[in-house]
C-alpha atoms as a PDB file:
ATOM      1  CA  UNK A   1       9.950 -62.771 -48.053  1.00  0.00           C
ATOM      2  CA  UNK A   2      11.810 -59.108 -47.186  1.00  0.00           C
ATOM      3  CA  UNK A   3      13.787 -59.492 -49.800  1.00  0.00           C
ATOM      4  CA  UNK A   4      10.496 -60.406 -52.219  1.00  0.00           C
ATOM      5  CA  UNK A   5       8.580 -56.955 -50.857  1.00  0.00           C
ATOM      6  CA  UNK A   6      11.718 -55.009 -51.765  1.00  0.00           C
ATOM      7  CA  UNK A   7      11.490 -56.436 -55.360  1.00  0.00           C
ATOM      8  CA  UNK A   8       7.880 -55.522 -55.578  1.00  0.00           C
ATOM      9  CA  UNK A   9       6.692 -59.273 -55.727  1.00  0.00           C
ATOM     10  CA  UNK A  10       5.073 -59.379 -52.850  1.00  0.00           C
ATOM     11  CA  UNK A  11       3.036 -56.210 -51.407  1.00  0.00           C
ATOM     12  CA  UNK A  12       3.401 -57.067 -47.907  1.00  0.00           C
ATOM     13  CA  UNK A  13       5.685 -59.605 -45.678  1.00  0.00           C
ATOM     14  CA  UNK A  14       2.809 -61.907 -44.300  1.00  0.00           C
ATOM     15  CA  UNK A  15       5.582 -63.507 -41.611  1.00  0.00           C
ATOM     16  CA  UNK A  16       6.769 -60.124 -40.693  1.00  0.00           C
ATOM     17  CA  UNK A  17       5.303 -59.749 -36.896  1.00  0.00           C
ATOM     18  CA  UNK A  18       3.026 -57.825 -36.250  1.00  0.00           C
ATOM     19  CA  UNK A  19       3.798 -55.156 -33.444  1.00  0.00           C
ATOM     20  CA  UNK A  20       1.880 -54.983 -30.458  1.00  0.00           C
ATOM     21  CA  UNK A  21       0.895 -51.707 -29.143  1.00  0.00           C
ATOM     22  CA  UNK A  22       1.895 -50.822 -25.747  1.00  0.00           C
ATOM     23  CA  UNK A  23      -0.564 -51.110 -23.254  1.00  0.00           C
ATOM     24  CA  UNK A  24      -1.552 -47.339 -21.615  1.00  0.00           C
ATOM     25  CA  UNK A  25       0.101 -46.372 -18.309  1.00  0.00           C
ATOM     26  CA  UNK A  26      -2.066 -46.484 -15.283  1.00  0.00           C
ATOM     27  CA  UNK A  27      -2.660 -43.627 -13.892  1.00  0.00           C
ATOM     28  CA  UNK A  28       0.050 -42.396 -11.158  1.00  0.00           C
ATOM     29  CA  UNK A  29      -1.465 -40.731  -7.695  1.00  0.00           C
ATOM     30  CA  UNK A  30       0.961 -38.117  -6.268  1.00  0.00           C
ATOM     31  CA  UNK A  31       1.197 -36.538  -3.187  1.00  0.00           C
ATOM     32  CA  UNK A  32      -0.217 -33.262  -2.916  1.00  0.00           C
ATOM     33  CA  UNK A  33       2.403 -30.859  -0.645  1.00  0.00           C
ATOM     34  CA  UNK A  34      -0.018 -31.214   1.942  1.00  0.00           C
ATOM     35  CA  UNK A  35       0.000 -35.015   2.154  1.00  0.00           C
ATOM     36  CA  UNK A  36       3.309 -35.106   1.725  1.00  0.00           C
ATOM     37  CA  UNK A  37       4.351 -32.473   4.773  1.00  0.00           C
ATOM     38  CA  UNK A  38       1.859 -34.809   6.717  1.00  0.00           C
ATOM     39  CA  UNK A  39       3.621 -38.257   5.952  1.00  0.00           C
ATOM     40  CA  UNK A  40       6.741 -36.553   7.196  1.00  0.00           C
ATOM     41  CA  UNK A  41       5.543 -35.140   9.780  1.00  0.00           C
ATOM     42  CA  UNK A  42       4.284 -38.511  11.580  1.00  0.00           C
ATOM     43  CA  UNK A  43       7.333 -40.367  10.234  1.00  0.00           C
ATOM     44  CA  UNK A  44       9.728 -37.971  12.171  1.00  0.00           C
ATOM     45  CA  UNK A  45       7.821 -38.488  15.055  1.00  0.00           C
ATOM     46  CA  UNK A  46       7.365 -42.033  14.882  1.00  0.00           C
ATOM     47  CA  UNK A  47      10.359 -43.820  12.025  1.00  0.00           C
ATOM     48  CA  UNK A  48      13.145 -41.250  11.880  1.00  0.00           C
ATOM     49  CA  UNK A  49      15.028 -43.456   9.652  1.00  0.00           C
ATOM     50  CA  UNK A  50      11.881 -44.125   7.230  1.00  0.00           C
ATOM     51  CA  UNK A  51      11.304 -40.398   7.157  1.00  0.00           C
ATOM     52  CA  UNK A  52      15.186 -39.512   6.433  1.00  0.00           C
ATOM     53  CA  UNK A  53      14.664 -42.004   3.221  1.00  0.00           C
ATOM     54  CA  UNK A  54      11.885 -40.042   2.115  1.00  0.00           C
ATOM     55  CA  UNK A  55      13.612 -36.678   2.446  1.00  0.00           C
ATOM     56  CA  UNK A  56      16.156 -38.153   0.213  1.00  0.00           C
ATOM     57  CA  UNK A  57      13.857 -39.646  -2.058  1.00  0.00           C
ATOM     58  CA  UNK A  58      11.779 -36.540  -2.573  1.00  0.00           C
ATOM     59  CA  UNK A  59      14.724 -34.323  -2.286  1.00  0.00           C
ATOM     60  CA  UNK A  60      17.470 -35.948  -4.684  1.00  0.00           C
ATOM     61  CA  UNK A  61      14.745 -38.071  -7.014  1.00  0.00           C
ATOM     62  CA  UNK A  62      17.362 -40.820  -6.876  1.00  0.00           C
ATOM     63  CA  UNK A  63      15.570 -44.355  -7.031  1.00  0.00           C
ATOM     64  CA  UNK A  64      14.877 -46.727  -4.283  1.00  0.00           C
ATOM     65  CA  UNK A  65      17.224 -49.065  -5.207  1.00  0.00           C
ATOM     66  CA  UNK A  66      20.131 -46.545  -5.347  1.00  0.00           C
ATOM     67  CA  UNK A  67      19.190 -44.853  -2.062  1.00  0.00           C
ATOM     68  CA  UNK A  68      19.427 -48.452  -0.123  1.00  0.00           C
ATOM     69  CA  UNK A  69      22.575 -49.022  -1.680  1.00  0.00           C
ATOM     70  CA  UNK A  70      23.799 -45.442  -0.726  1.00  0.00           C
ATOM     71  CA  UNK A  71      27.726 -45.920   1.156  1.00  0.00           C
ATOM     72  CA  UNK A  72      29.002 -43.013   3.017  1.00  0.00           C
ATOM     73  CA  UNK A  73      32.064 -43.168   1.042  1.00  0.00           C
ATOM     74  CA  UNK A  74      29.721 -41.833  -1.844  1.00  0.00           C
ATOM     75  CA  UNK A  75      28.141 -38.957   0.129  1.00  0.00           C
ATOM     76  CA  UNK A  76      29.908 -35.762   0.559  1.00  0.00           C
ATOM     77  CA  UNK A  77      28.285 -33.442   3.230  1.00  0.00           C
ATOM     78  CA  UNK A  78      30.760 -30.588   2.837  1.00  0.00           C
ATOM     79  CA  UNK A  79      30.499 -30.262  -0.388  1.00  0.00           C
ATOM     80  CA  UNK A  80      26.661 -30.522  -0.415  1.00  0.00           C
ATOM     81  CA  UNK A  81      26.331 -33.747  -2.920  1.00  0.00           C
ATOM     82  CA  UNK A  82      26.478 -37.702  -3.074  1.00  0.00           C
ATOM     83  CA  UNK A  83      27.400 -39.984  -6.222  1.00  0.00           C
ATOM     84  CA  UNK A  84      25.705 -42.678  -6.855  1.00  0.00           C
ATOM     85  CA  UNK A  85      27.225 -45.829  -7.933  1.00  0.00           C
ATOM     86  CA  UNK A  86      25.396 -48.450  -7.048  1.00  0.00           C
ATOM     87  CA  UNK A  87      21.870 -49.831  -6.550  1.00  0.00           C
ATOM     88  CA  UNK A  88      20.262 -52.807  -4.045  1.00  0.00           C
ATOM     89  CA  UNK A  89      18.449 -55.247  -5.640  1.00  0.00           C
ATOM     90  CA  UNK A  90      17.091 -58.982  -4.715  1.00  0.00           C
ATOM     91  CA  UNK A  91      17.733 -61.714  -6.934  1.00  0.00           C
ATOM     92  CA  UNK A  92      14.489 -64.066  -6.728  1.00  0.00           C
ATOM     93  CA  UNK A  93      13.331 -61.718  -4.464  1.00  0.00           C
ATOM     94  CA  UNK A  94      15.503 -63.440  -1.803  1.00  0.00           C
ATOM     95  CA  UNK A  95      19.672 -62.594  -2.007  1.00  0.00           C
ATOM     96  CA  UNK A  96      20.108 -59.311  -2.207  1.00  0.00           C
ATOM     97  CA  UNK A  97      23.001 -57.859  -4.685  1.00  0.00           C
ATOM     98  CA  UNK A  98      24.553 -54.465  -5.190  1.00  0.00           C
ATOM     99  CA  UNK A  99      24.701 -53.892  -9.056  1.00  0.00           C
ATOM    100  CA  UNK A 100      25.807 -50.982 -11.135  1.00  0.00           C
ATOM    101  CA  UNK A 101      22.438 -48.391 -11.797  1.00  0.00           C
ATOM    102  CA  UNK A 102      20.130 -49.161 -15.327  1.00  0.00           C
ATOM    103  CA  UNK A 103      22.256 -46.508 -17.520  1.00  0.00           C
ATOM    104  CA  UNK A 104      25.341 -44.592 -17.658  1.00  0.00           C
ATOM    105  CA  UNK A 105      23.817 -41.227 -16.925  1.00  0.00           C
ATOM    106  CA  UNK A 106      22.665 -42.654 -13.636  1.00  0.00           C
ATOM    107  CA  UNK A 107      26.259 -42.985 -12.488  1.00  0.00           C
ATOM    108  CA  UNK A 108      26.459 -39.614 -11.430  1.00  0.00           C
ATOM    109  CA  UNK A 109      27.067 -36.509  -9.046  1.00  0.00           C
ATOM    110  CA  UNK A 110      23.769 -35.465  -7.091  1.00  0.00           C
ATOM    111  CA  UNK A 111      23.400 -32.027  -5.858  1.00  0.00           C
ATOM    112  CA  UNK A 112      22.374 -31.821  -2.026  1.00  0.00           C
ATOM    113  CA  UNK A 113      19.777 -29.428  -0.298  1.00  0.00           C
ATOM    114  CA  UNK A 114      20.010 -28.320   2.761  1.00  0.00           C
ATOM    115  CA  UNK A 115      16.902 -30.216   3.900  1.00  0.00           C
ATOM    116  CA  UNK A 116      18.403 -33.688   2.732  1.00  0.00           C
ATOM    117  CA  UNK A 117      21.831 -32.632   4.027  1.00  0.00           C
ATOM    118  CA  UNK A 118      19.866 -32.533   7.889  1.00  0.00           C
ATOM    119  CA  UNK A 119      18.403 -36.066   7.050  1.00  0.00           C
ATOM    120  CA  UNK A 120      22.101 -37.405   5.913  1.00  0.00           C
ATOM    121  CA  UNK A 121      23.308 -35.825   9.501  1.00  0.00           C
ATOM    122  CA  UNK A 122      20.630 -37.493  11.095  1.00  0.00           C
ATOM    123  CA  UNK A 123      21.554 -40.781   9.735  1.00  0.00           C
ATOM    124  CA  UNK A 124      25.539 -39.954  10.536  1.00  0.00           C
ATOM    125  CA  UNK A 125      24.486 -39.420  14.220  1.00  0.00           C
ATOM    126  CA  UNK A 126      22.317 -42.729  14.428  1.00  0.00           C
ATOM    127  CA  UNK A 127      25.430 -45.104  13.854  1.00  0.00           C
ATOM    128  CA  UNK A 128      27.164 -46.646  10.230  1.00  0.00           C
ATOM    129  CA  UNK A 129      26.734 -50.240   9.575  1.00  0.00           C
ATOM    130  CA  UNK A 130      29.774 -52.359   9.002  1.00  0.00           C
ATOM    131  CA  UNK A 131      29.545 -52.038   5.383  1.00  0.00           C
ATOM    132  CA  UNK A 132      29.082 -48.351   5.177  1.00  0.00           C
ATOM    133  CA  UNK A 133      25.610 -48.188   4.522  1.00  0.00           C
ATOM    134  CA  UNK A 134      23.512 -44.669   5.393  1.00  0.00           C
ATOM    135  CA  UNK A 135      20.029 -47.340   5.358  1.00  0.00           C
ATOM    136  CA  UNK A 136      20.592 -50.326   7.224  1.00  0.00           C
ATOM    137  CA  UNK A 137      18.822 -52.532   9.417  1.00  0.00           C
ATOM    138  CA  UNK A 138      19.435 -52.714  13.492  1.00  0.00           C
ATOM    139  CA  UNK A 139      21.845 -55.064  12.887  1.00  0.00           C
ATOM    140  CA  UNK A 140      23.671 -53.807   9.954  1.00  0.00           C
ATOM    141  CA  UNK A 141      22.292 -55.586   7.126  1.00  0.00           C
ATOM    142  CA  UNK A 142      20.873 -53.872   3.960  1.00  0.00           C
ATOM    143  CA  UNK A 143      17.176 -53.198   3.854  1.00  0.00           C
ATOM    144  CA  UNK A 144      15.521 -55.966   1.875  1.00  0.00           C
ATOM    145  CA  UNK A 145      13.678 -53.918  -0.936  1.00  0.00           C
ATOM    146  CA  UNK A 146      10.733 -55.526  -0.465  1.00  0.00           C
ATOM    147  CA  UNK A 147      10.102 -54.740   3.268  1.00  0.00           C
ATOM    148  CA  UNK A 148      11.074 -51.639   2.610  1.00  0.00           C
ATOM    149  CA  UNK A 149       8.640 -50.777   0.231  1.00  0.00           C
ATOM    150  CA  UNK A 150       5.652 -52.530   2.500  1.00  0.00           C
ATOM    151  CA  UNK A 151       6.692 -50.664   5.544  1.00  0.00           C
ATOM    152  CA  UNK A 152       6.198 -47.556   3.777  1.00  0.00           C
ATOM    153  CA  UNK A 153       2.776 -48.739   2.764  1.00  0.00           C
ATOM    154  CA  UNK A 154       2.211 -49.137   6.387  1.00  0.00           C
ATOM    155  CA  UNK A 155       3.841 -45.988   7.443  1.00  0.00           C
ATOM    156  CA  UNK A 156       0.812 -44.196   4.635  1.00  0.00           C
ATOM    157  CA  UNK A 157      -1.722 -46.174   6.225  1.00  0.00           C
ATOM    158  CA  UNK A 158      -0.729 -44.788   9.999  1.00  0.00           C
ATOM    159  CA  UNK A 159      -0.227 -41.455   8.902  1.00  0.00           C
ATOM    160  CA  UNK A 160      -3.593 -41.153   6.687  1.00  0.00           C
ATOM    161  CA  UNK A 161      -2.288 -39.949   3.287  1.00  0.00           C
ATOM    162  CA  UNK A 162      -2.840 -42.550   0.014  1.00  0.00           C
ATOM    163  CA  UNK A 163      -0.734 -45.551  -0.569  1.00  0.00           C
ATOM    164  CA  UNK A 164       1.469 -44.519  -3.251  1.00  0.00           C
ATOM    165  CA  UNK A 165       4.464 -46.640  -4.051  1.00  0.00           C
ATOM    166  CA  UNK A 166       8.299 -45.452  -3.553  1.00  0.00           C
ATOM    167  CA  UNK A 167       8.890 -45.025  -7.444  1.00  0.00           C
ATOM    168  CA  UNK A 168       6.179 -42.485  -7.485  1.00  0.00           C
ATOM    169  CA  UNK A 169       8.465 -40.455  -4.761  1.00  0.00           C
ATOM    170  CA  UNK A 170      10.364 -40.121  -7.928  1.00  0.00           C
ATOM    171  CA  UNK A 171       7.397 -39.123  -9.781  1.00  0.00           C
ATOM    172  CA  UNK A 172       6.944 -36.496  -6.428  1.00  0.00           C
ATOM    173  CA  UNK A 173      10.114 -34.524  -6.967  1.00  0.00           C
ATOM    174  CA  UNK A 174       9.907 -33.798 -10.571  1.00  0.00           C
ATOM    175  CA  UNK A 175       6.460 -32.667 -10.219  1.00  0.00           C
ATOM    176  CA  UNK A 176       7.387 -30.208  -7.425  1.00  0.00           C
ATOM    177  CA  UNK A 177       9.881 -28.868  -9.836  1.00  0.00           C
ATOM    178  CA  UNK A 178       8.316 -28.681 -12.931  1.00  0.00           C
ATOM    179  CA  UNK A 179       5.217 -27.449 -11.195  1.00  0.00           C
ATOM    180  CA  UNK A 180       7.944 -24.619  -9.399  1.00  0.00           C
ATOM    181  CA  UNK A 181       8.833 -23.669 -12.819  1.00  0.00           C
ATOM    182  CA  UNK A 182      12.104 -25.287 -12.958  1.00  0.00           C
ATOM    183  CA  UNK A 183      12.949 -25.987 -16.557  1.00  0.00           C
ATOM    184  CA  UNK A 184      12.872 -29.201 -17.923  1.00  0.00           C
ATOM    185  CA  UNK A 185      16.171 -29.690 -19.004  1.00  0.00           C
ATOM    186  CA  UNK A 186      16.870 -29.241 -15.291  1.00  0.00           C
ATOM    187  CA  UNK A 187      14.846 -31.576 -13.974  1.00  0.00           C
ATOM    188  CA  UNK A 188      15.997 -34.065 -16.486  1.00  0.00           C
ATOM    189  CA  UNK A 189      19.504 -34.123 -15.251  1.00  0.00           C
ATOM    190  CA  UNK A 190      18.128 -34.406 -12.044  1.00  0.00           C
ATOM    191  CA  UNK A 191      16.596 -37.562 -12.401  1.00  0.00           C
ATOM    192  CA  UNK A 192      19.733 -38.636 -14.343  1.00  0.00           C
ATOM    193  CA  UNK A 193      17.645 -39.353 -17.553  1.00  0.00           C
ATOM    194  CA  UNK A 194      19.704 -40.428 -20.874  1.00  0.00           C
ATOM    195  CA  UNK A 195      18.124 -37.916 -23.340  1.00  0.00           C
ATOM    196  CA  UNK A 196      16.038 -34.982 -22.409  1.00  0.00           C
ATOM    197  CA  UNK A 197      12.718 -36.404 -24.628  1.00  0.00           C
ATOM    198  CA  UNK A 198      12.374 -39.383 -21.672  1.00  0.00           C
ATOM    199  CA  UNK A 199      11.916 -36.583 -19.246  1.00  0.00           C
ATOM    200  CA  UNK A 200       9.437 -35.214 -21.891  1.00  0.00           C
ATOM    201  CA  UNK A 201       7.585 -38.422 -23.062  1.00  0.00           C
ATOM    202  CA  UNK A 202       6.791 -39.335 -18.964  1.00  0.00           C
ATOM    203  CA  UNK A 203       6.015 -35.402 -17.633  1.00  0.00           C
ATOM    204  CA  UNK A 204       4.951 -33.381 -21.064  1.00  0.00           C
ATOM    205  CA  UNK A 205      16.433 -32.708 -10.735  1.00  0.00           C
ATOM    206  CA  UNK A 206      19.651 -32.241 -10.151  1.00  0.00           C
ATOM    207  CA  UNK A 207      21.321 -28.824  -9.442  1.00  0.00           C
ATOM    208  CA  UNK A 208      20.964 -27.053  -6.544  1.00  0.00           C
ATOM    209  CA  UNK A 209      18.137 -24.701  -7.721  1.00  0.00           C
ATOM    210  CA  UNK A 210      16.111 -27.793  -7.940  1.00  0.00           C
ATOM    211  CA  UNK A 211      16.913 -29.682  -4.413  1.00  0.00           C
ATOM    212  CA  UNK A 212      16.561 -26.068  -2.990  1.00  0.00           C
ATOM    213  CA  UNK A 213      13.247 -25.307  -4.708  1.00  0.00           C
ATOM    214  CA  UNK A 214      11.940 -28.514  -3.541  1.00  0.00           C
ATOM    215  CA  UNK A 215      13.081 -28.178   0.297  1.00  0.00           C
ATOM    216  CA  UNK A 216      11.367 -24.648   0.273  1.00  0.00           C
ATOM    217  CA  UNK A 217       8.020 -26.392  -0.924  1.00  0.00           C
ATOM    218  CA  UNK A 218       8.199 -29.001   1.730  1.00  0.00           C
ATOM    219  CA  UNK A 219       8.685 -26.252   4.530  1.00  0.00           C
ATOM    220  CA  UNK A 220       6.269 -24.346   3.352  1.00  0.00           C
ATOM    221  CA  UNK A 221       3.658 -26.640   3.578  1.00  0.00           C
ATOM    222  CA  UNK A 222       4.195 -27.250   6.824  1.00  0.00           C
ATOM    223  CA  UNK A 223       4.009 -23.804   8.285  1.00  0.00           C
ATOM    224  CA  UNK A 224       0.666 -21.717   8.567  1.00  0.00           C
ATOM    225  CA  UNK A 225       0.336 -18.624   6.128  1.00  0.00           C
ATOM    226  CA  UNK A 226       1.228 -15.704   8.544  1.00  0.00           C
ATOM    227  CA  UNK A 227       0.922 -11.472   6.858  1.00  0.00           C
ATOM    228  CA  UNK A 228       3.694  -9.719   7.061  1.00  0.00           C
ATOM    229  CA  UNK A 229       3.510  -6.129   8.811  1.00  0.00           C
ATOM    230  CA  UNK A 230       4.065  -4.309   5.686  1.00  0.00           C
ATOM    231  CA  UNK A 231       1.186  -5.982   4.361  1.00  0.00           C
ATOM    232  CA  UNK A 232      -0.937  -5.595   6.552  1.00  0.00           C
ATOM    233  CA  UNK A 233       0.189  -1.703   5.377  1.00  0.00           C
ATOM    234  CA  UNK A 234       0.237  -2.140   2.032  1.00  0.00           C
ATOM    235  CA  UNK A 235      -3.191  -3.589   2.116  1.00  0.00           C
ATOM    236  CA  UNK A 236      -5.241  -0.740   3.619  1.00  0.00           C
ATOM    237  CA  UNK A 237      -8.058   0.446   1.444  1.00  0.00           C
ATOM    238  CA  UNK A 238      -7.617   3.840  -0.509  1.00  0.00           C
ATOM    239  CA  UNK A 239      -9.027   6.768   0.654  1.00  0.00           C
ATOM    240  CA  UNK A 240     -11.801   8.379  -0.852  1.00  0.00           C
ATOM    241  CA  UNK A 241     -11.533  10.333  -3.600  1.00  0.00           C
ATOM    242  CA  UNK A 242     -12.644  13.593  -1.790  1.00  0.00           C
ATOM    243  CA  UNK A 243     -10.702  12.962   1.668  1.00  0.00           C
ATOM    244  CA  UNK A 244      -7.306  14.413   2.674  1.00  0.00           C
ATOM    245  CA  UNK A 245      -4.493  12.513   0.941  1.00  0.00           C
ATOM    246  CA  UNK A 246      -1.668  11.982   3.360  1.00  0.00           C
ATOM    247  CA  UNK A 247       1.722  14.226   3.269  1.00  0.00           C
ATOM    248  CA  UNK A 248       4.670  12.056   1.685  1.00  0.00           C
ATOM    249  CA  UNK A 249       6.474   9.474   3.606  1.00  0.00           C
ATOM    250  CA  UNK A 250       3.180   8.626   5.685  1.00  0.00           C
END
């Protein structure tokens, strides 16, 4: 029947199939800073290795798959950056399997900040698992994806913010950059996209002016808004127009 339509005998292919449009995304719910500084805040208190994930999650935009699959033969804290080469997933939801990530661009150098260089420590000084891992369980064993991702629901619960799920951590640290005016094209090699219109199509990082502008965010939303001296100098009202104007260097 194609070859009919292309020899003008038939208007239309009536066995062609017809395409189905693509249902609209739902809605994502982000973190604002402030939610965000206050998950952290009661994870360090309360999970340090649950808020260490997070830090890298938000910090590096790498997936949760890739950061449970994370060896500390791929992480390089001198030089500030980690490759990533593999990510943790469970076959039937049940054996877990360490597979290469979903495209070639996310086989690839990740820049470091100094925030998620502190977590990485953190986890150094807690103990390695037998197979390398910087997420493990107490007794070694990779984090089941699954739990992982229900603890954290738990951890949102206890500490009061919304339930968001780990993907949209993802979702976190580009908007914190794009929102920081980091330019697109940066934040699409950040997240390791294949072509720059993917970053585009879902947001209309990563080099280290992106991991750095994020850590700044994060730190200052946890820290009250002091003035400065020299504003408090710079902000004196003028004098009036009629008073004594003050000799130079005042």
């Amino acid at each position: 029947m194609g070859a009919a339509v292309r020899q003008h005998r038939l208007i239309h292919n009536p066995a062609r199939p017809t395409v189905i449009p693509r249902p609209a995304s739902a809605e994502r719910r982000i973190w604002t800073m402030a939610e965000t500084a206050q998950f952290l805040d009661y994870c360090h208190a309360h999970d340090p290795q649950s808020a260490d994930l997070v830090e890298l999650l938000i910090g590096t935009g790498i997936r949760k798959g890739e950061a449970l699959a994370l060896h500390w033969a791929d992480v390089n804290l001198d030089e500030g950056v980690l490759r990533v080469r593999w990510t943790l997933s469970a076959v039937d939801n049940n054996r877990l399997v360490l597979t290469a990530p979903k495209t070639r661009a996310s086989r690839n150098w990740v820049a470091l900040s100094g925030r998620v260089t502190q977590a990485l420590e953190r986890r150094a000084a807690a103990g390695e698992s037998p197979d390398g891992l910087v997420f493990h369980r107490a007794d070694g064993r990779p984090l089941h994806p699954e739990y992982t991702l229900n603890h954290f629901h738990l951890l949102c619960a206890r500490a009061g913010v919304p339930v968001i799920t780990l993907h949209d951590l993802r979702h976190l640290a580009a908007t914190i950059s794009i929102t920081e005016g980091v330019p697109l094209v940066v934040v699409s090699k950040t997240l390791r996209h294949s072509t720059l219109s993917t970053t585009a199509n879902i947001y209309s990082h990563l080099t280290s002016q992106a991991v750095d502008q994020i850590s700044r965010s994060l730190d200052h939303a946890g820290q009250p808004t002091r003035q400065r001296p020299e504003d408090a100098t710079t902000s004196r009202p003028p004098p009036p127009p009629d008073a004594p104007q003050p000799p130079d260097g005042a």
